[in-house]
Protein backbone atom coordinates (compact mmCIF):
# COMPACT_ATOMS: atom_id res chain seq x y z
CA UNK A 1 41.38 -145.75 -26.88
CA UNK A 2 40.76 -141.78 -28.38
CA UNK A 3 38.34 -141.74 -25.41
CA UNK A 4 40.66 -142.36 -22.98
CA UNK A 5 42.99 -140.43 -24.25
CA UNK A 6 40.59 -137.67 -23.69
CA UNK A 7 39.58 -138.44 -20.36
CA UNK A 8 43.55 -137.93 -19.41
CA UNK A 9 43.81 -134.51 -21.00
CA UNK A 10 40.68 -133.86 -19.09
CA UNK A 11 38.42 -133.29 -22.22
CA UNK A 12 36.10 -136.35 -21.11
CA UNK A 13 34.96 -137.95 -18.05
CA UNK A 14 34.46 -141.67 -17.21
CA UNK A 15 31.01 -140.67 -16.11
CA UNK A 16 28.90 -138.35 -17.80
CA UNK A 17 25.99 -137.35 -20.28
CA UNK A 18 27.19 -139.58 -23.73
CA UNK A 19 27.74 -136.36 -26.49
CA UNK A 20 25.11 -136.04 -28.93
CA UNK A 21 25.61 -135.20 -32.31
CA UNK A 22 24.25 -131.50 -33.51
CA UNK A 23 20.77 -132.57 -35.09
CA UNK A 24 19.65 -134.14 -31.91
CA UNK A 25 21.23 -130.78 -29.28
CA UNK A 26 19.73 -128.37 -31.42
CA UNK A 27 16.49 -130.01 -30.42
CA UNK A 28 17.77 -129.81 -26.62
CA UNK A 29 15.31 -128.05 -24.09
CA UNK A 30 16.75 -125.44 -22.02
CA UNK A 31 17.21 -127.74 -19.04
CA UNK A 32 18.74 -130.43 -21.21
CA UNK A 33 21.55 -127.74 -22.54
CA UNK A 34 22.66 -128.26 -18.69
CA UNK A 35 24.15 -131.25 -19.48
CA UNK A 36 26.57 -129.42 -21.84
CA UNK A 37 28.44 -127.80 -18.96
CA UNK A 38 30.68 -130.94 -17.78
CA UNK A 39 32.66 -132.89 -20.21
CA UNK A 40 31.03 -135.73 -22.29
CA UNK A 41 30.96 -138.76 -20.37
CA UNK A 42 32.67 -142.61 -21.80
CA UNK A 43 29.30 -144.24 -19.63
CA UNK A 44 26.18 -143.00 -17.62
CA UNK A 45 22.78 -144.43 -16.33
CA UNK A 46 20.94 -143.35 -19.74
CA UNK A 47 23.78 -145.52 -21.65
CA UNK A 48 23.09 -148.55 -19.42
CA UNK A 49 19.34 -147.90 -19.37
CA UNK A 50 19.81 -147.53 -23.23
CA UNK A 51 22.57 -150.05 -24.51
CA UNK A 52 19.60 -151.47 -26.94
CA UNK A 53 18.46 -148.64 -28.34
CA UNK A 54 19.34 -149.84 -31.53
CA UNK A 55 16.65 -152.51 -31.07
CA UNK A 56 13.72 -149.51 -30.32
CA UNK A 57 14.90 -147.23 -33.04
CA UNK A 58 14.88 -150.75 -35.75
CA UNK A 59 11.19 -151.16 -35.05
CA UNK A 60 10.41 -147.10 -35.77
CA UNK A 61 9.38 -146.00 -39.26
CA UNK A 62 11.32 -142.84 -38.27
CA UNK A 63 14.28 -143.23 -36.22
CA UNK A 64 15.06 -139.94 -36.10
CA UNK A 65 11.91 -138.64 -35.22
CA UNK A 66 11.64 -141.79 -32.57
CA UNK A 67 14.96 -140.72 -31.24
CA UNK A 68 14.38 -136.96 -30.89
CA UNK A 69 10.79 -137.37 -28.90
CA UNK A 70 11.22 -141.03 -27.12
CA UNK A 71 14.90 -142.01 -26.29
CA UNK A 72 16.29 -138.24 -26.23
CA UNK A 73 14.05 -137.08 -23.71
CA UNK A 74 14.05 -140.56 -21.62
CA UNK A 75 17.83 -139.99 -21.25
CA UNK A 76 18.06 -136.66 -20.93
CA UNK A 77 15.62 -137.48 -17.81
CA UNK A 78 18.03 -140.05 -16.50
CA UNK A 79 21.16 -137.23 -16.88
CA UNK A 80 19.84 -134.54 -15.26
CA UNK A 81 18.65 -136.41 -12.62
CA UNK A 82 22.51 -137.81 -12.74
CA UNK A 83 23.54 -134.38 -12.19
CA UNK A 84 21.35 -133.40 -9.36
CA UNK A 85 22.14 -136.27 -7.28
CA UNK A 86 25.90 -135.94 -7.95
CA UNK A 87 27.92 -138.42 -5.54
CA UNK A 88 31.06 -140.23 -6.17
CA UNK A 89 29.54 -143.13 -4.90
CA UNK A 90 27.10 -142.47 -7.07
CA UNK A 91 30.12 -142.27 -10.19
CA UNK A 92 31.44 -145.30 -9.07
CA UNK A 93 28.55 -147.26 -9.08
CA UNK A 94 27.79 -146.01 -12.79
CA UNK A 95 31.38 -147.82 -13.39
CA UNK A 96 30.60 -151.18 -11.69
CA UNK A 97 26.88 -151.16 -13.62
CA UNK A 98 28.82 -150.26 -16.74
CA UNK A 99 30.92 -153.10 -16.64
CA UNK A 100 28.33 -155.68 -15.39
CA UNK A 101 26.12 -154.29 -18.54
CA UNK A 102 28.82 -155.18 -20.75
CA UNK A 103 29.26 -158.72 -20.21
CA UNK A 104 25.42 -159.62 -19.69
């Protein structure tokens, strides 16, 4: 519910790059701080390609370190390329894969 509350004052967007907490941006590459620019997203393709990354970051002896140079950089991939190919087709599929992600 907060979320939504902040997508209606315009703080958040249904679709966008998931915000990070400080640790992992301050290890952000220049390209990645792109992603900073538009408001924090409820959903995006690195969420849906990553709704188990619980279940990868369980099986490191480091999570952090496993996060910060495996799933950080994979979705960080999968958000820029979000933002280059821009469409709100593209948005709107993002909502429909959200959805059908949640109740496989």
């Amino acid at each position: 519910l907060p979320q939504l509350i902040n997508i209606l004052e315009g703080t958040m967007s249904f679709v966008g790059t998931r915000p990070e907490v400080p640790r992992y941006v301050a290890a952000y590459t220049d390209e990645m701080k792109a992603t900073l620019l538009l408001p924090a997203g409820v959903t995006s393709v690195a969420s849906i390609r990553y709704k188990d990354e619980d279940t990868l970051l369980d099986a490191a002896d480091d999570v952090d370190d496993c996060y910060i140079h495996n799933v950080l950089p994979a979705k960080m991939e999968w958000n820029l390329r979000s933002l280059k190919e821009f469409s709100f087709i593209g948005e709107l599929k993002v909502m429909v894969e959200t959805v059908l992600a949640v109740i496989r």
